[in-house]
C-alpha atoms as a PDB file:
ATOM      1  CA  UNK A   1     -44.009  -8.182  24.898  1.00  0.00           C
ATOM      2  CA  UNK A   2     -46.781 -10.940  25.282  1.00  0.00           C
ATOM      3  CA  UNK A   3     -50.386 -10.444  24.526  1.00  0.00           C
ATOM      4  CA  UNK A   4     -52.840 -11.017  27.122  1.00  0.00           C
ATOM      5  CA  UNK A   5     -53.861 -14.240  25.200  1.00  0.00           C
ATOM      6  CA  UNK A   6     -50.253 -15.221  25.313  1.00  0.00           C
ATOM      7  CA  UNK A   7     -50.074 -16.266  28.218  1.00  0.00           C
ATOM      8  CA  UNK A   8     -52.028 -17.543  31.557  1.00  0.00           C
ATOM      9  CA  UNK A   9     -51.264 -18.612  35.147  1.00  0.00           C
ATOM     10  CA  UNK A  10     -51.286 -21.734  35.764  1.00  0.00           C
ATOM     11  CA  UNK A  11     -51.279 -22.937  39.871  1.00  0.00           C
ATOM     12  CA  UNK A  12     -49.853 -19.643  40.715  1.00  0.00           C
ATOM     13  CA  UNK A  13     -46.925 -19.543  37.876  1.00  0.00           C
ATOM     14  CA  UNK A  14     -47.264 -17.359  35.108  1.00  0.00           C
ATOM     15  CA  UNK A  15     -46.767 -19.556  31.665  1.00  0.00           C
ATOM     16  CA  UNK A  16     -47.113 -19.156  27.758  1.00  0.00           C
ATOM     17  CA  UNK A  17     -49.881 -20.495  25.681  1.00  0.00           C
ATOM     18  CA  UNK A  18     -49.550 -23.708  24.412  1.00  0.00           C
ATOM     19  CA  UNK A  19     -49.674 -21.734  20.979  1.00  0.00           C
ATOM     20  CA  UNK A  20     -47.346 -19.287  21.810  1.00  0.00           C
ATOM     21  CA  UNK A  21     -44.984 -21.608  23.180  1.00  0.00           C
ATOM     22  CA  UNK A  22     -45.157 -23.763  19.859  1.00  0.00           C
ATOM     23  CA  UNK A  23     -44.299 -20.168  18.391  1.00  0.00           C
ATOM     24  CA  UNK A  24     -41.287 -19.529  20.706  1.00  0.00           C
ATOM     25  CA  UNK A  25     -40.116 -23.447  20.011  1.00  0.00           C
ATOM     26  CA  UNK A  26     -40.352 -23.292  16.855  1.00  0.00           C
ATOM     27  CA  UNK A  27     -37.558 -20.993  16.190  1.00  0.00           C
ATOM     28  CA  UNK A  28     -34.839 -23.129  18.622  1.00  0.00           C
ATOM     29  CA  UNK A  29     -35.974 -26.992  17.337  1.00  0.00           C
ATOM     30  CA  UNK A  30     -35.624 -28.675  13.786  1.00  0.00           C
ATOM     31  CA  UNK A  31     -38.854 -29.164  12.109  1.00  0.00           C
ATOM     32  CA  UNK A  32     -39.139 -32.915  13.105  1.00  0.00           C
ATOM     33  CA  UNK A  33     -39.144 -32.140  16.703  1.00  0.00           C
ATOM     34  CA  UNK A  34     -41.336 -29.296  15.983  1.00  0.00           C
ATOM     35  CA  UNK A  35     -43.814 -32.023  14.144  1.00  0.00           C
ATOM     36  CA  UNK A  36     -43.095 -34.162  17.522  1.00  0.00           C
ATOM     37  CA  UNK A  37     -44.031 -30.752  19.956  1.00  0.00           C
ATOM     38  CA  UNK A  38     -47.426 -30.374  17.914  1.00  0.00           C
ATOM     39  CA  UNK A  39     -48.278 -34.185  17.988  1.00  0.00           C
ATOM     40  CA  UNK A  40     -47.771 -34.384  22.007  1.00  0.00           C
ATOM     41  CA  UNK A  41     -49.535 -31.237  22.361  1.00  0.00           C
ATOM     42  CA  UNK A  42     -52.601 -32.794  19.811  1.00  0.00           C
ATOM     43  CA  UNK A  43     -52.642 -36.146  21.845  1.00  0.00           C
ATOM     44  CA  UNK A  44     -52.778 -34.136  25.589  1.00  0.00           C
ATOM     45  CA  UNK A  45     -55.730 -32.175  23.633  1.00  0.00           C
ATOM     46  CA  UNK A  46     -54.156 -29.066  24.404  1.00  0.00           C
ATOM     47  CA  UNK A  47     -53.625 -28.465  20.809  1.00  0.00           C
ATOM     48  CA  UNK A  48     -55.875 -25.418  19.301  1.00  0.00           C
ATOM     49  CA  UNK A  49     -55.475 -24.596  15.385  1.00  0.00           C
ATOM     50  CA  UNK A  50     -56.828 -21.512  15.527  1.00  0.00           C
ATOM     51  CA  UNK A  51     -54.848 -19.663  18.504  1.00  0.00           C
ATOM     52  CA  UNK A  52     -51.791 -20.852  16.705  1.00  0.00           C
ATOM     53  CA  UNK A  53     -53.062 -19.009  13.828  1.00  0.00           C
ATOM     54  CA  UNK A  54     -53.917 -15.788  16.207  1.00  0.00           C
ATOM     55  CA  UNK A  55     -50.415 -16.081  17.342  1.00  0.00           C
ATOM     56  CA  UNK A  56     -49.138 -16.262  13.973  1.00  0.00           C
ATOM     57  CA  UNK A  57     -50.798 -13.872  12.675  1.00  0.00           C
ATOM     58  CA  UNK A  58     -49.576 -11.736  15.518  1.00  0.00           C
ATOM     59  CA  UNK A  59     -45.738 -12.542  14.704  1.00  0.00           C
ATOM     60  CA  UNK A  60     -44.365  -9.673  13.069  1.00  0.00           C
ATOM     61  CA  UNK A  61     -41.567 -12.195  11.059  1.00  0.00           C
ATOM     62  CA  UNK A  62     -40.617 -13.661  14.536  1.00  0.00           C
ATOM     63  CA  UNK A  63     -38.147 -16.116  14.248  1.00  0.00           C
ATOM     64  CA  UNK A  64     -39.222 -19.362  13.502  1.00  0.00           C
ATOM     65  CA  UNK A  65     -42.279 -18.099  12.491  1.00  0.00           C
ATOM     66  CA  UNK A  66     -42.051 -19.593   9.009  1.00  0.00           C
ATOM     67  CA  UNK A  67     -41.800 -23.305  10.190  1.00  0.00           C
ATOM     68  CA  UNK A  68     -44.311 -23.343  12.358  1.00  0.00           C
ATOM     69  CA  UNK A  69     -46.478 -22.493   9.450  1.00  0.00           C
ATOM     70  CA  UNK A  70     -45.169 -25.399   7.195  1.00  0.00           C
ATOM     71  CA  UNK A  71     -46.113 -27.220  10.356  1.00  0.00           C
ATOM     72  CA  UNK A  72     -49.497 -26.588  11.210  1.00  0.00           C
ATOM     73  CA  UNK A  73     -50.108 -27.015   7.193  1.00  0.00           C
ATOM     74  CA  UNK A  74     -50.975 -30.572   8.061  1.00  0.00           C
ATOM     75  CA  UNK A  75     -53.441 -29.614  10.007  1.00  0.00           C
ATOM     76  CA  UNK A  76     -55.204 -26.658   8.037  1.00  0.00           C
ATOM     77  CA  UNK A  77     -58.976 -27.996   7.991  1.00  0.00           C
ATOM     78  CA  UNK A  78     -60.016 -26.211   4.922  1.00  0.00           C
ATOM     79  CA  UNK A  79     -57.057 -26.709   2.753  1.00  0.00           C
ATOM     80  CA  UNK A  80     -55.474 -30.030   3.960  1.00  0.00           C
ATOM     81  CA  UNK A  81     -55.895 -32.208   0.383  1.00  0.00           C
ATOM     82  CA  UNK A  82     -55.138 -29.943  -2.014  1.00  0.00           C
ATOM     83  CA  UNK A  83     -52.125 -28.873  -0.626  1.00  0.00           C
ATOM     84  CA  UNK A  84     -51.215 -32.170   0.405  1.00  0.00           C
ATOM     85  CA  UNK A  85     -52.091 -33.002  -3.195  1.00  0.00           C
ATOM     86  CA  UNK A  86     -50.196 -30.657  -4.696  1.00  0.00           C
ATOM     87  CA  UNK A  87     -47.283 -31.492  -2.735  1.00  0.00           C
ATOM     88  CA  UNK A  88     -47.370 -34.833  -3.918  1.00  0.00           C
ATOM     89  CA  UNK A  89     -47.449 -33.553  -7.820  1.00  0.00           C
ATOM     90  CA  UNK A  90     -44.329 -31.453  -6.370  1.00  0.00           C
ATOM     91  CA  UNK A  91     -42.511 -34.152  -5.327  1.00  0.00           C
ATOM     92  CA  UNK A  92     -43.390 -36.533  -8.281  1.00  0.00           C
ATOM     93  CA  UNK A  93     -42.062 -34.020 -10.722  1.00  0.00           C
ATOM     94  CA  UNK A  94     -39.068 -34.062  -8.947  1.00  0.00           C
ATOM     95  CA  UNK A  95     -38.283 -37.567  -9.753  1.00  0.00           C
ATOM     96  CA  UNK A  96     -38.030 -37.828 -14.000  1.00  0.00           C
ATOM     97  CA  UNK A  97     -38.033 -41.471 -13.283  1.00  0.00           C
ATOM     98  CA  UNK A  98     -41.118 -41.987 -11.645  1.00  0.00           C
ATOM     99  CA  UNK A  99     -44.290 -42.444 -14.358  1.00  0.00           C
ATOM    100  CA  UNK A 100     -47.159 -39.580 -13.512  1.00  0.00           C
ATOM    101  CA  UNK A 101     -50.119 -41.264 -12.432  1.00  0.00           C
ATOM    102  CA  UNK A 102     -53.530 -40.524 -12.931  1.00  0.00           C
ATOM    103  CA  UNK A 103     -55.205 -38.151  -9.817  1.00  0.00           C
ATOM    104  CA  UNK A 104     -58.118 -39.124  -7.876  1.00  0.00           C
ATOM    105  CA  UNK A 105     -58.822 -42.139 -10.155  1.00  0.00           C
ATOM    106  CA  UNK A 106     -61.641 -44.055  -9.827  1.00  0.00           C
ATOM    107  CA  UNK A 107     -60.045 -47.600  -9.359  1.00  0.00           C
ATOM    108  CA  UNK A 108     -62.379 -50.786  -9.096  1.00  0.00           C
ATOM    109  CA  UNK A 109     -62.267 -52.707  -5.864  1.00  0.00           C
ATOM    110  CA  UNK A 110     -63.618 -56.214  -5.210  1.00  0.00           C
ATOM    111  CA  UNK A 111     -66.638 -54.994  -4.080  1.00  0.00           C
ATOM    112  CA  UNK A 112     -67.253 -51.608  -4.757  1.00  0.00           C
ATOM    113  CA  UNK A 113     -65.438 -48.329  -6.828  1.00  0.00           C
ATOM    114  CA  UNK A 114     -62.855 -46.441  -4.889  1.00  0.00           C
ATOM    115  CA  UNK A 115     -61.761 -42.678  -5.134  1.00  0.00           C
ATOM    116  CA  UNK A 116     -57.774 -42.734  -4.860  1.00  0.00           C
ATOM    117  CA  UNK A 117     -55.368 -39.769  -5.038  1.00  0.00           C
ATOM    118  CA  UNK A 118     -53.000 -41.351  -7.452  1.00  0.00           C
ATOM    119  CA  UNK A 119     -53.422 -44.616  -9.251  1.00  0.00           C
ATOM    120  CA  UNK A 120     -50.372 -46.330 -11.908  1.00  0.00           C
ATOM    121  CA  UNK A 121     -52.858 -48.712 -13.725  1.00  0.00           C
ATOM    122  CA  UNK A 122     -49.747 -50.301 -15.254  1.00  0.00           C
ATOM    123  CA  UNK A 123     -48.377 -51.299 -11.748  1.00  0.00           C
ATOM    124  CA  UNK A 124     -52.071 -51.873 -10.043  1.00  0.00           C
ATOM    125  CA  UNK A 125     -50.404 -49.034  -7.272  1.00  0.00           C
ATOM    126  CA  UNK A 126     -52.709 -46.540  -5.268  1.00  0.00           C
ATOM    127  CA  UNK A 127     -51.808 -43.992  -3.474  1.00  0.00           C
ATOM    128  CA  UNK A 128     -54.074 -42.509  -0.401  1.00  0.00           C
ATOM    129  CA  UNK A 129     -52.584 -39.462   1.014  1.00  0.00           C
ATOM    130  CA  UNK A 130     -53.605 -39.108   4.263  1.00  0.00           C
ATOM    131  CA  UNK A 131     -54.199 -35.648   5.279  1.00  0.00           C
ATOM    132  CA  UNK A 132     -55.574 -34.726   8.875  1.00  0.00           C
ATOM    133  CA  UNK A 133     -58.711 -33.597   8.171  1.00  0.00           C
ATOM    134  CA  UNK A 134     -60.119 -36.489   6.640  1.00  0.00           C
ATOM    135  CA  UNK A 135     -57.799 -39.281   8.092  1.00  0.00           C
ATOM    136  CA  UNK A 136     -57.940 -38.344  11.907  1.00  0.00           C
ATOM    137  CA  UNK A 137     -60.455 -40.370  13.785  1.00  0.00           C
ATOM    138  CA  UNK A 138     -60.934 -44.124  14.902  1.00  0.00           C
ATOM    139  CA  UNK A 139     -63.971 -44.317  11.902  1.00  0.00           C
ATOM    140  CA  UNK A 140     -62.265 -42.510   9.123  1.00  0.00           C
ATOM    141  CA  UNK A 141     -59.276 -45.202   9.328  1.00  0.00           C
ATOM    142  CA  UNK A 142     -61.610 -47.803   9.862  1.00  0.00           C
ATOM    143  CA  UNK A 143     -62.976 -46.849   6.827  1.00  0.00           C
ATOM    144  CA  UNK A 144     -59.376 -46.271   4.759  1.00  0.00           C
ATOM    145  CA  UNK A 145     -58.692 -50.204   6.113  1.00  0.00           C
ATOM    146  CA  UNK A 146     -62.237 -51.310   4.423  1.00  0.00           C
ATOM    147  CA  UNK A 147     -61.588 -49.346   1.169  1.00  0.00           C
ATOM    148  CA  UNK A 148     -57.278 -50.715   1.179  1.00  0.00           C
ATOM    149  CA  UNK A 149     -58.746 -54.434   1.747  1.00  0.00           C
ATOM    150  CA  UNK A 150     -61.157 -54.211  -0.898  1.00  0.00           C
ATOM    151  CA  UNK A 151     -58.906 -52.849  -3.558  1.00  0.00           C
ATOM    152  CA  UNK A 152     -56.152 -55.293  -3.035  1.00  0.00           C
ATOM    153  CA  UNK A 153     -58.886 -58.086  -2.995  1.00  0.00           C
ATOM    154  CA  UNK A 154     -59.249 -57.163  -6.403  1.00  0.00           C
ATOM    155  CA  UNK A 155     -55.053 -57.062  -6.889  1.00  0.00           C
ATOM    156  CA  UNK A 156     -54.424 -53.476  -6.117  1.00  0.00           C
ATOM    157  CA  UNK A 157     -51.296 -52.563  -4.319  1.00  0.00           C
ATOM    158  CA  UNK A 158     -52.166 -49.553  -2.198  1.00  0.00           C
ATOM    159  CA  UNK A 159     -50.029 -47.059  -0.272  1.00  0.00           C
ATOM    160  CA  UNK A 160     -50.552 -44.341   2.221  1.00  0.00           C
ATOM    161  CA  UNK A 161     -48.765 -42.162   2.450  1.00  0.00           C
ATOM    162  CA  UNK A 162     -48.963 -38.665   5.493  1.00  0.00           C
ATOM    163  CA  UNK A 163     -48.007 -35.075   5.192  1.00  0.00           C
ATOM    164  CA  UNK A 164     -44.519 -36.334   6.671  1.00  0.00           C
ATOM    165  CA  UNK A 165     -44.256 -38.795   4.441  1.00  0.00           C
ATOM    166  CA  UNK A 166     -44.551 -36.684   1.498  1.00  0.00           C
ATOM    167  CA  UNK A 167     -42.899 -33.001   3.240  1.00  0.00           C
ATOM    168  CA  UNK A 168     -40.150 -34.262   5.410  1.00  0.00           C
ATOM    169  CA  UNK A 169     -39.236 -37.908   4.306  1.00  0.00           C
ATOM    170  CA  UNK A 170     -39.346 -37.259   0.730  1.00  0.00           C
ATOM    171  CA  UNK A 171     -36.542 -38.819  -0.538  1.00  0.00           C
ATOM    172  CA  UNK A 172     -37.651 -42.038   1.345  1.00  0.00           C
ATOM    173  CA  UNK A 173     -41.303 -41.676   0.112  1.00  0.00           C
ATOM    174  CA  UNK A 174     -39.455 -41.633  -3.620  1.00  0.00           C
ATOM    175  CA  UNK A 175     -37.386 -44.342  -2.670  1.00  0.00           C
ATOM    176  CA  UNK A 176     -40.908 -46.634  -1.798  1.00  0.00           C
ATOM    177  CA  UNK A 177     -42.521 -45.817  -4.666  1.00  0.00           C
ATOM    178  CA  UNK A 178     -38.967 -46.603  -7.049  1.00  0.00           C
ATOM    179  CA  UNK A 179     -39.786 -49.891  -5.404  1.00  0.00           C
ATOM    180  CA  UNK A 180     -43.605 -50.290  -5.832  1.00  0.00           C
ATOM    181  CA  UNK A 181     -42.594 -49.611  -9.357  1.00  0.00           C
ATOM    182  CA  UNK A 182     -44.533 -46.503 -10.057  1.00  0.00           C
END
């Protein structure tokens, strides 16, 4: 049984939410596709965090319930870094190999002191992990391209590095960083 808020009509034909739809795809797709459902749905602007909580939260342990969570983590407002963050610590002490770096470092650019998530001074490597909150509009990566240009003018190495990155293409993420050295 829908709720009322779960669905609409829509030129005379009765459809789901785009929130509950996410819900009911989530529980037929792989995550990546998922990831690929909530991205189209983002770029049409149909895309609304908080009913896809509401319809969450309304779940009952549906099926598929528990990826679209680890989905919409990316895009949790109030929590985006530091669980981005600590799912880059995760990851890192998954790989023995891999030296810990120091978190949100100050590193010295050319021109001016930068704030990075993970810094190797031994390998001049920074890693920026770009969570949606803070990494989402024309001006905040205008402003990531101004801080990465100024820190290798000074002969930093810097990496970005998204909540895919990090939660879906780990292994590949480890493999870049094997070969930046870190």
């Amino acid at each position: 049984m829908l709720a009322p808020q779960d669905s609409t009509v829509l030129d005379g034909i009765p459809v789901t939410s785009v929130a509950r739809t996410l819900l009911d795809l989530s529980a037929v797709v792989n995550e990546p596709d998922l990831a690929t459902a909530i991205d189209r749905a983002e770029r049409s602007r149909i895309f609304d965090l908080t009913a896809v909580v509401e319809v969450l939260d309304r779940a009952n342990g549906r099926r598929g319930a528990r990826a679209l969570r680890r989905a919409i983590a990316a895009y949790e407002p109030s929590t985006q870094k530091s669980v981005l963050e600590r799912r880059f610590k995760a990851l890192l002490e998954t790989a023995p190999d891999i030296q810990t770096p120091s978190f949100n470092a100050a590193v010295e650019g050319e021109q001016a002191t930068h704030e990075v998530d993970a810094f190797w001074p031994d390998r001049q490597l920074a890693v920026q992990l770009d969570g949606f909150e803070f990494h989402r509009t024309r001006r905040d990566r205008e402003r990531d391209a101004t801080s990465d240009a100024d820190l290798e003018l000074a002969g930093r190495r810097v990496m970005r590095l998204t909540w895919d990155d990090v939660a879906v293409h780990a292994e590949r993420t480890l493999r870049r960083l094997r070969l930046a050295g870190a």
